[in-house]
PDB file of N, CA and C in Angstrom:
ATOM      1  N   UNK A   1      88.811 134.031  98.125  1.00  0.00           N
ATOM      2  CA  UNK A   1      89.964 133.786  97.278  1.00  0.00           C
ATOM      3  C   UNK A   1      90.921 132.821  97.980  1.00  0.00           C
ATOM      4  N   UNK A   2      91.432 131.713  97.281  1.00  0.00           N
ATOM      5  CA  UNK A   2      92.557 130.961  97.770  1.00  0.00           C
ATOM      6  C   UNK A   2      93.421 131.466  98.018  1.00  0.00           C
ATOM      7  N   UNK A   3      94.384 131.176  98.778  1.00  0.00           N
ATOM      8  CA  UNK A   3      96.044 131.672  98.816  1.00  0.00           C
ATOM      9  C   UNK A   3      96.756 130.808  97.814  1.00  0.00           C
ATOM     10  N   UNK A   4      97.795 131.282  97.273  1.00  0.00           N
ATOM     11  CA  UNK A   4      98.859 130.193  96.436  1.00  0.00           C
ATOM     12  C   UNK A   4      99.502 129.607  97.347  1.00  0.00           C
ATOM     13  N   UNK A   5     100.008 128.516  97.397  1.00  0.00           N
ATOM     14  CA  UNK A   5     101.494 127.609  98.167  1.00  0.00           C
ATOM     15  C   UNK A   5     102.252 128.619  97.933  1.00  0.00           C
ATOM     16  N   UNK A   6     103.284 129.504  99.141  1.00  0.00           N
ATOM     17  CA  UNK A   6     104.322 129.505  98.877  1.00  0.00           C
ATOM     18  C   UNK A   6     105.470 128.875  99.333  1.00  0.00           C
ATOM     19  N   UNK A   7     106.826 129.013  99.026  1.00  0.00           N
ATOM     20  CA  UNK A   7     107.859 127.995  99.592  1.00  0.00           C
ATOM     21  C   UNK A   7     107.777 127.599 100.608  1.00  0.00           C
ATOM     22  N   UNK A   8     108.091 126.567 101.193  1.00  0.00           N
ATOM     23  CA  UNK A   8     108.084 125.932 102.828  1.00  0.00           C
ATOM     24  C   UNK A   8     106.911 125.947 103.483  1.00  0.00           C
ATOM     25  N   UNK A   9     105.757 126.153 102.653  1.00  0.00           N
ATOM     26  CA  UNK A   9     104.568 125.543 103.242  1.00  0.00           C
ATOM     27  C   UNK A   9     104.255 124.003 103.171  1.00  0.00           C
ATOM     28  N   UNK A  10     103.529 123.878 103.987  1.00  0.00           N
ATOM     29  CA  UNK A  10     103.056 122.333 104.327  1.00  0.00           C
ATOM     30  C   UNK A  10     102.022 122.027 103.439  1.00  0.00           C
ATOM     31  N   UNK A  11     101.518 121.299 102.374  1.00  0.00           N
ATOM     32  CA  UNK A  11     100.477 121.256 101.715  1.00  0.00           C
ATOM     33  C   UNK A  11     100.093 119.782 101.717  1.00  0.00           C
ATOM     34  N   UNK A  12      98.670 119.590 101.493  1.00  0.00           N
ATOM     35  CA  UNK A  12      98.205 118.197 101.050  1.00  0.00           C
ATOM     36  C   UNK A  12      97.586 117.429  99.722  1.00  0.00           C
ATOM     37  N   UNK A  13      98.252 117.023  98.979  1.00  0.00           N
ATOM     38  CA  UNK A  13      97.739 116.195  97.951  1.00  0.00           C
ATOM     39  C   UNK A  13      96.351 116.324  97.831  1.00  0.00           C
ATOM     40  N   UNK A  14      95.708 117.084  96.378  1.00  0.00           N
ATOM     41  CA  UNK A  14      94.349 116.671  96.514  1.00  0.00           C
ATOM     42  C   UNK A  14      93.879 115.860  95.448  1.00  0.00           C
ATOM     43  N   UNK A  15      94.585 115.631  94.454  1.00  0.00           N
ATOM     44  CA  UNK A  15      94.248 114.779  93.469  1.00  0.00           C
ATOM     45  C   UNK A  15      95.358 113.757  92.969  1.00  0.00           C
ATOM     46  N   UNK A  16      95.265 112.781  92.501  1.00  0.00           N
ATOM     47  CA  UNK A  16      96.528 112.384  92.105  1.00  0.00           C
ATOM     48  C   UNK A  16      96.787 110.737  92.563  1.00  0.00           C
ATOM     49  N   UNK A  17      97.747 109.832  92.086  1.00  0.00           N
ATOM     50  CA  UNK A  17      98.309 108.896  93.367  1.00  0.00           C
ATOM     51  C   UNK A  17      98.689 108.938  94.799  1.00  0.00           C
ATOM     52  N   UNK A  18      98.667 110.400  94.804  1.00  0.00           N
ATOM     53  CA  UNK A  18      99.447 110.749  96.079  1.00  0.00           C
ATOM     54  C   UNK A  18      98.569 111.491  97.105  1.00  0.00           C
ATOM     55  N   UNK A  19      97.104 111.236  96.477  1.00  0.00           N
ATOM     56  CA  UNK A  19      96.196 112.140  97.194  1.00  0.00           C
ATOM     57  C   UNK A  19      96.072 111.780  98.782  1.00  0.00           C
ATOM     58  N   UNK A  20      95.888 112.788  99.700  1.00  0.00           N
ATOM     59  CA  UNK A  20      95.853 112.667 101.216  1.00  0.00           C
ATOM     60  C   UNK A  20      97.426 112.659 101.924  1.00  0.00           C
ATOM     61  N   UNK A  21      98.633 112.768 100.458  1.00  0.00           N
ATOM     62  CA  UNK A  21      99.605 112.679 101.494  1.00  0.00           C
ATOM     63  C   UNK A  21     100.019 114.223 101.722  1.00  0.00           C
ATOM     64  N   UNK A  22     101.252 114.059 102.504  1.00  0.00           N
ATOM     65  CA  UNK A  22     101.915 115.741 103.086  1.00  0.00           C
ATOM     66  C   UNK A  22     102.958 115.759 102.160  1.00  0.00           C
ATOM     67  N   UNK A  23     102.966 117.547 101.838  1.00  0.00           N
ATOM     68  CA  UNK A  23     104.536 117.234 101.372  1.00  0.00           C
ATOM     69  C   UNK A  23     104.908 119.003 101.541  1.00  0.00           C
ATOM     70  N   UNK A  24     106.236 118.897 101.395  1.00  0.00           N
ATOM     71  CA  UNK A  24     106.637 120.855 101.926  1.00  0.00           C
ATOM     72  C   UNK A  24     107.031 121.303 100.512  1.00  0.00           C
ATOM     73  N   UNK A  25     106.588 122.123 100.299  1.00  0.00           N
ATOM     74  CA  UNK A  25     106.673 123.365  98.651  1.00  0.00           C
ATOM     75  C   UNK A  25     107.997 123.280  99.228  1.00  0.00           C
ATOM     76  N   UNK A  26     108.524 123.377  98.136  1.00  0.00           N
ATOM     77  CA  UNK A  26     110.361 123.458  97.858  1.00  0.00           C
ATOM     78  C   UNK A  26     110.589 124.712  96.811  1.00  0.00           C
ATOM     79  N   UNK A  27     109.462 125.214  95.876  1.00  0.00           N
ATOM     80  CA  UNK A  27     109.850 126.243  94.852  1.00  0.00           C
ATOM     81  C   UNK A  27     108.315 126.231  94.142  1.00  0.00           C
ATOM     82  N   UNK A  28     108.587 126.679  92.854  1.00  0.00           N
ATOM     83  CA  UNK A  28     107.628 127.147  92.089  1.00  0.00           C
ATOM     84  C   UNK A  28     108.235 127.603  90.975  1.00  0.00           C
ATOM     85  N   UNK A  29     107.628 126.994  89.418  1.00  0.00           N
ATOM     86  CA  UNK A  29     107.960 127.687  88.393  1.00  0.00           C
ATOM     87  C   UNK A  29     106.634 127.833  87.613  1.00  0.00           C
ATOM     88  N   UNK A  30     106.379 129.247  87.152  1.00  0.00           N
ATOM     89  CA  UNK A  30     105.149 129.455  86.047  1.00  0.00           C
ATOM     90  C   UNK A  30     103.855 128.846  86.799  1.00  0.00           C
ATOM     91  N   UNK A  31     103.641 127.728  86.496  1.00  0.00           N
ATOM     92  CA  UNK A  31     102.237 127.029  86.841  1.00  0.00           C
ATOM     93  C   UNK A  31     102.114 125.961  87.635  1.00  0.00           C
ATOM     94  N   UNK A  32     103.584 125.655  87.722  1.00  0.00           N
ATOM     95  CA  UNK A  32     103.997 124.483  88.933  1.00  0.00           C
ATOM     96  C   UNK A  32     104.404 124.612  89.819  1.00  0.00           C
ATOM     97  N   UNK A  33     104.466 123.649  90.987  1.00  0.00           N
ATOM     98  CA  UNK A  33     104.924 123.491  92.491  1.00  0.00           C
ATOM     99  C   UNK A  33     106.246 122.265  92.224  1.00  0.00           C
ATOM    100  N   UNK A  34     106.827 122.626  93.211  1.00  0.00           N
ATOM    101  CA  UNK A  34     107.795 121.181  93.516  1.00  0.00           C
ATOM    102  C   UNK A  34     107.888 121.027  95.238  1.00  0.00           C
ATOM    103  N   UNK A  35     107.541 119.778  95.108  1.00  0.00           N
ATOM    104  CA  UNK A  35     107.462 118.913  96.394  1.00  0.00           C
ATOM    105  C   UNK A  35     108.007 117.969  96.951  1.00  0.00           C
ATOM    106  N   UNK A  36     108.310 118.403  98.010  1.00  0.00           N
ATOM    107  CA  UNK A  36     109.394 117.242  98.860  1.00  0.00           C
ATOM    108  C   UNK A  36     108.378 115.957  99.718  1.00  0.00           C
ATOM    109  N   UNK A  37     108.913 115.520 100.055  1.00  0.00           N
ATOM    110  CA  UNK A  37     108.294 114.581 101.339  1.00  0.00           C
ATOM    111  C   UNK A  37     109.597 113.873 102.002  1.00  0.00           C
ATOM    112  N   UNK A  38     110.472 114.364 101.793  1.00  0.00           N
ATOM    113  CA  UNK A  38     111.897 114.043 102.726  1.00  0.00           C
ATOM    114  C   UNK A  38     112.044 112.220 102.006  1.00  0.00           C
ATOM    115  N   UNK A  39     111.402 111.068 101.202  1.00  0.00           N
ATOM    116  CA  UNK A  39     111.445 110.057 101.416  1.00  0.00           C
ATOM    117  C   UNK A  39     111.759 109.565  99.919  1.00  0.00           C
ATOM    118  N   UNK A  40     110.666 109.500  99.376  1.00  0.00           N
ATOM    119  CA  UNK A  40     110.270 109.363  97.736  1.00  0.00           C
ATOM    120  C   UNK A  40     111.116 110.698  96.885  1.00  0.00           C
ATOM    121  N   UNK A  41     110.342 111.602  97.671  1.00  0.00           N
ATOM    122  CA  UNK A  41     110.699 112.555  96.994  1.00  0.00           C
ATOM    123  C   UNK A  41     111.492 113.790  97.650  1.00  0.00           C
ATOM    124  N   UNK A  42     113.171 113.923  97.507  1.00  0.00           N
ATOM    125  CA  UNK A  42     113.636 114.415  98.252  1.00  0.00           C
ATOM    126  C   UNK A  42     114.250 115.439  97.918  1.00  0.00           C
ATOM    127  N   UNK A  43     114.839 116.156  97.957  1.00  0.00           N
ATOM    128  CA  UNK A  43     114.934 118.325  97.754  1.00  0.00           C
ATOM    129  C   UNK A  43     116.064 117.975  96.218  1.00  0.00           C
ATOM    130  N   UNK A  44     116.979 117.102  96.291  1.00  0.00           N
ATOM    131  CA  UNK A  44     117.370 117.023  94.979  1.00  0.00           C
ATOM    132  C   UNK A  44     116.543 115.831  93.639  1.00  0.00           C
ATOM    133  N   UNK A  45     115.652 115.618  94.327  1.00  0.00           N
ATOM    134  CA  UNK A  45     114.453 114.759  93.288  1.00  0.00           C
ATOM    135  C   UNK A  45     113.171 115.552  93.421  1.00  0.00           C
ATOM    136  N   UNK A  46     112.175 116.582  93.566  1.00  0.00           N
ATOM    137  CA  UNK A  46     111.362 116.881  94.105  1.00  0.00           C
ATOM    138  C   UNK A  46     109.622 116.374  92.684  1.00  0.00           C
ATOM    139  N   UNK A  47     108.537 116.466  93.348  1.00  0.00           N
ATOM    140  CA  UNK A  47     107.967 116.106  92.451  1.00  0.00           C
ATOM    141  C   UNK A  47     107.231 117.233  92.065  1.00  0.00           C
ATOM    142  N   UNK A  48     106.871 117.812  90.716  1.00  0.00           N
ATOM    143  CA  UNK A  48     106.111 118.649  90.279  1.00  0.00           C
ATOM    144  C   UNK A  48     104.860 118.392  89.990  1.00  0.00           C
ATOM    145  N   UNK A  49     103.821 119.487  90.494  1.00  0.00           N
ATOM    146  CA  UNK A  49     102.464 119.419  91.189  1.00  0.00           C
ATOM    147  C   UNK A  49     101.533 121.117  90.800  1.00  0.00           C
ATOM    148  N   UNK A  50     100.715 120.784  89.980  1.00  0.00           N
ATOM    149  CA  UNK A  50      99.725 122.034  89.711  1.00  0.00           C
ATOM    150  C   UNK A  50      98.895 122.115  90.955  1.00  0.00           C
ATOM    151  N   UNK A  51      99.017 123.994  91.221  1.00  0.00           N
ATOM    152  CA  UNK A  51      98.991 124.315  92.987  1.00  0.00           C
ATOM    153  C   UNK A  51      97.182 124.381  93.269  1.00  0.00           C
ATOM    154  N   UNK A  52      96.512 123.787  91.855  1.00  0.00           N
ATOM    155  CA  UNK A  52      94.895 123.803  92.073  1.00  0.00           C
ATOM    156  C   UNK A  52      95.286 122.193  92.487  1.00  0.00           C
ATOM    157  N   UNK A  53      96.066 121.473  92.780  1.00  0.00           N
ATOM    158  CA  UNK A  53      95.652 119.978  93.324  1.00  0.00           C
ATOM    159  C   UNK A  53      96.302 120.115  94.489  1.00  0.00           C
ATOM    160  N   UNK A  54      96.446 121.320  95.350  1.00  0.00           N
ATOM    161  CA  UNK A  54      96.940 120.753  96.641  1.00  0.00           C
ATOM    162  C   UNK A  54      96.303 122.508  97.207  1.00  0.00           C
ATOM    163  N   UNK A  55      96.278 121.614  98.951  1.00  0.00           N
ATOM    164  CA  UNK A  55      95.742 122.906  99.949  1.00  0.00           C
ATOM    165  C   UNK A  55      96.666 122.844 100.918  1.00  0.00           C
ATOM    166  N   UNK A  56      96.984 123.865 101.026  1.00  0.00           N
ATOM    167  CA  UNK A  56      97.691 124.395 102.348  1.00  0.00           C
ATOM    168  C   UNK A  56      97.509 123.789 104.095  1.00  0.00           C
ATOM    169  N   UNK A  57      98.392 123.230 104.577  1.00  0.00           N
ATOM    170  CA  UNK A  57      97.913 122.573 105.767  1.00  0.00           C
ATOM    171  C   UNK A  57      98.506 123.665 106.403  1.00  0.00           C
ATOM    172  N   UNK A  58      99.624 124.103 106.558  1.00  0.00           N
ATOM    173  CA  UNK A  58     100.149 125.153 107.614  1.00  0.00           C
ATOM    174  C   UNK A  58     101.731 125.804 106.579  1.00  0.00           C
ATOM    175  N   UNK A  59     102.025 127.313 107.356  1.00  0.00           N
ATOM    176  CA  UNK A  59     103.172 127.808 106.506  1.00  0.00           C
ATOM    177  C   UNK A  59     104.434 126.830 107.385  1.00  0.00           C
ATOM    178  N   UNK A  60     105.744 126.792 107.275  1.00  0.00           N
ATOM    179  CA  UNK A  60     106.787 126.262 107.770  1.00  0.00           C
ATOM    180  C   UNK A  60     107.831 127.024 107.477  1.00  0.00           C
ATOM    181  N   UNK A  61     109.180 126.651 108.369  1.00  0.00           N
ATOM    182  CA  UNK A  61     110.519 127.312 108.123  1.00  0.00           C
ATOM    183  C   UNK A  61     111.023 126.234 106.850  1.00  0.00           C
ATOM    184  N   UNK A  62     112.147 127.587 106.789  1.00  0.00           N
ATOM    185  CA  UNK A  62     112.496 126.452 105.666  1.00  0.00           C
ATOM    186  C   UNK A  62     113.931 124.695 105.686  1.00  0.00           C
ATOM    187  N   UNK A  63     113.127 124.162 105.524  1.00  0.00           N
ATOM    188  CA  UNK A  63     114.236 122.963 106.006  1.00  0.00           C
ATOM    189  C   UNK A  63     114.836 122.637 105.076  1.00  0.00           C
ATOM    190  N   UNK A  64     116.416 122.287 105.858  1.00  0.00           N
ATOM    191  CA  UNK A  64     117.987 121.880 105.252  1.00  0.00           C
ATOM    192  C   UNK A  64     117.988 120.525 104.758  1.00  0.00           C
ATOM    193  N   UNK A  65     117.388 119.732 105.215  1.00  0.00           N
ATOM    194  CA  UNK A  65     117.692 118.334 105.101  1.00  0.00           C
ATOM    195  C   UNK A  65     116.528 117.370 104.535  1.00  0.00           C
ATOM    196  N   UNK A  66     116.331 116.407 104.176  1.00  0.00           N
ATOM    197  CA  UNK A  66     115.417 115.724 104.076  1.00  0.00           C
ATOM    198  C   UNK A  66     115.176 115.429 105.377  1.00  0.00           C
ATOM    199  N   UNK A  67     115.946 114.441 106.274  1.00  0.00           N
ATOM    200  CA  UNK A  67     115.879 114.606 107.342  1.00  0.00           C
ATOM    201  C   UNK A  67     114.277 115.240 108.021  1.00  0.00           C
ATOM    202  N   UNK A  68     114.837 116.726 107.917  1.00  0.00           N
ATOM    203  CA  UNK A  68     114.125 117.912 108.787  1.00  0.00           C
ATOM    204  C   UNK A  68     112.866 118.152 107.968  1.00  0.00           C
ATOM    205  N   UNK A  69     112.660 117.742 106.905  1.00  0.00           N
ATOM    206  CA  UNK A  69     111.447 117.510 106.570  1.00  0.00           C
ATOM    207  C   UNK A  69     110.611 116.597 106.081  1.00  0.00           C
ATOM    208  N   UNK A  70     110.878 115.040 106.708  1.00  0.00           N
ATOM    209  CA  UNK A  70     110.263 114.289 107.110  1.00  0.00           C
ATOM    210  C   UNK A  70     109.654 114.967 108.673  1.00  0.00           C
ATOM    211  N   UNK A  71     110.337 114.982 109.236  1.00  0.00           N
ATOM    212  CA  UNK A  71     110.334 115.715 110.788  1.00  0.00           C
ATOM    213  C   UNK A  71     108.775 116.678 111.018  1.00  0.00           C
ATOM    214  N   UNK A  72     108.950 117.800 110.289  1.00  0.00           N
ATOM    215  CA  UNK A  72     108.180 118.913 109.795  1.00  0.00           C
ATOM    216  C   UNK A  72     106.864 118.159 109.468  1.00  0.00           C
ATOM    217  N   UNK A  73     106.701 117.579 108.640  1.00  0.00           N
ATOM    218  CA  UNK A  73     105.373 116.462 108.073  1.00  0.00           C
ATOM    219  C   UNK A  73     105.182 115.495 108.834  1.00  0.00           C
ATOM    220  N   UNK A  74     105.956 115.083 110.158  1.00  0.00           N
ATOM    221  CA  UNK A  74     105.467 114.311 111.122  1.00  0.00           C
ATOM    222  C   UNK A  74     104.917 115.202 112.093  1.00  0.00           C
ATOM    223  N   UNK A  75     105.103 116.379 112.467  1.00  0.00           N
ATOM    224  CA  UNK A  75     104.617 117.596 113.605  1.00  0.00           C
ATOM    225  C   UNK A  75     103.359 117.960 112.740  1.00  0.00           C
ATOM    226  N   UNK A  76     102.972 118.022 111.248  1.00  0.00           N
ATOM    227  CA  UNK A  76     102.230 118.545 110.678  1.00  0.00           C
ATOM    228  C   UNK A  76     100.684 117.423 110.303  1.00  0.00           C
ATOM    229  N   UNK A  77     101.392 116.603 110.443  1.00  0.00           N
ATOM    230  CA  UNK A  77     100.508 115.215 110.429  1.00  0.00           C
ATOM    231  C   UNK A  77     100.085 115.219 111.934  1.00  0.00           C
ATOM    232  N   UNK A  78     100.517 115.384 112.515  1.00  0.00           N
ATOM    233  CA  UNK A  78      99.908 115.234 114.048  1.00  0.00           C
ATOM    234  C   UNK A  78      98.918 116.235 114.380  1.00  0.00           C
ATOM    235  N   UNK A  79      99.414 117.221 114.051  1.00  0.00           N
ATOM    236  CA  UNK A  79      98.847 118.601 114.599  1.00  0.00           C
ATOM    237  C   UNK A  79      97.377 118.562 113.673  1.00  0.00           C
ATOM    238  N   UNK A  80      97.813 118.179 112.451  1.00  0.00           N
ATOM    239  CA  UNK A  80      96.143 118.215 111.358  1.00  0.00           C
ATOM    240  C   UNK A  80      95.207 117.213 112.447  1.00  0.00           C
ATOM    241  N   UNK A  81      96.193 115.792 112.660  1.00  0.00           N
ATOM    242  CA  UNK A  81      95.193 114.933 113.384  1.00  0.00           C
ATOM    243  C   UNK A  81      94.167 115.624 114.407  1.00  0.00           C
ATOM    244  N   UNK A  82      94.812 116.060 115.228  1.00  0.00           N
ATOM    245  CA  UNK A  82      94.393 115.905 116.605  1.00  0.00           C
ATOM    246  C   UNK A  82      93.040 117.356 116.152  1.00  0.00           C
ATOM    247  N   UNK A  83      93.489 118.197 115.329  1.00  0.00           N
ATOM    248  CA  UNK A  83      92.626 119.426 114.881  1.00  0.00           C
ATOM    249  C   UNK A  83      91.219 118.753 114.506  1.00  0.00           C
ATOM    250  N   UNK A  84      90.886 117.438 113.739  1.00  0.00           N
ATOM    251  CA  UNK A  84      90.071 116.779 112.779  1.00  0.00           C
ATOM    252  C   UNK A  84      89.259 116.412 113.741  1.00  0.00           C
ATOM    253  N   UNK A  85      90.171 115.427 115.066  1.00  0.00           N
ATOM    254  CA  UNK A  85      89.762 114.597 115.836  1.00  0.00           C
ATOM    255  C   UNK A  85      88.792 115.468 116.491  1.00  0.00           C
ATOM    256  N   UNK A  86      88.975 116.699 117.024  1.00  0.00           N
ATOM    257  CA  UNK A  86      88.268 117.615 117.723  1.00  0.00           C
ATOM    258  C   UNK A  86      87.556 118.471 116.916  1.00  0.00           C
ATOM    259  N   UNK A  87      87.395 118.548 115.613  1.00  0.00           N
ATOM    260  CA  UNK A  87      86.140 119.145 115.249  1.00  0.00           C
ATOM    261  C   UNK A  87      84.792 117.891 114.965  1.00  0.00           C
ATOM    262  N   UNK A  88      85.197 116.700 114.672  1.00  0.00           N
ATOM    263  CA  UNK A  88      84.537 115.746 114.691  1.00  0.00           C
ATOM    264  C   UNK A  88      84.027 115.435 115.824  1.00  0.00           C
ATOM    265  N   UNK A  89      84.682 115.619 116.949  1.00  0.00           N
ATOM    266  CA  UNK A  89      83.882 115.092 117.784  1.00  0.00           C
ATOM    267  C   UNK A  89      83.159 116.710 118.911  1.00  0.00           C
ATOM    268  N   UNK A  90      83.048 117.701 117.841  1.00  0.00           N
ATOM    269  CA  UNK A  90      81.919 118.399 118.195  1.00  0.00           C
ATOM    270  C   UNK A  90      80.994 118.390 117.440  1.00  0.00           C
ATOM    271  N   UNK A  91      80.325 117.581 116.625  1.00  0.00           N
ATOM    272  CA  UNK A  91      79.618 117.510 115.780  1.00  0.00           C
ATOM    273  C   UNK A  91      78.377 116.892 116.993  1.00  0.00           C
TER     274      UNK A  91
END
């Protein structure tokens, strides 16, 4: 069984224009997500997202600022990297 996104998780785009990017759950209504990415899309613009097109990269605190979650998706982008880099290269 999947888990749902909940708030202040880190998730990744799986379908869409926006597929492969990061962005942090900000809420949830009924059947939708809303998503930040601190840039485009920021906690008073957020973009709404059905939670079967995105997977969970890691849970997070919850951040104040756009700011702090650009920040959050730069620690979360790294940390996926370096995870990828090293299962690939046990192959």
């Amino acid at each position: 069984m999947i888990a749902e996104p909940q708030a202040y998780d880190v998730v990744v785009s799986l379908a869409g224009h926006d597929k492969g990017k990061l962005f942090i759950v900000t809420g949830a209504r009924s059947d939708r997500l809303f998503l930040c990415d601190g840039k485009g899309k920021t906690l008073e613009n957020p973009k709404c997202k059905s939670p079967k097109h995105v997977r969970i990269v890691t849970g997070g605190g919850a951040p104040a600022s756009d700011k702090e979650i650009r920040q959050t998706l730069a620690l979360a982008a790294k940390t996926a990297f370096a995870r990828e880099e090293r299962l690939l290269g046990e192959r």
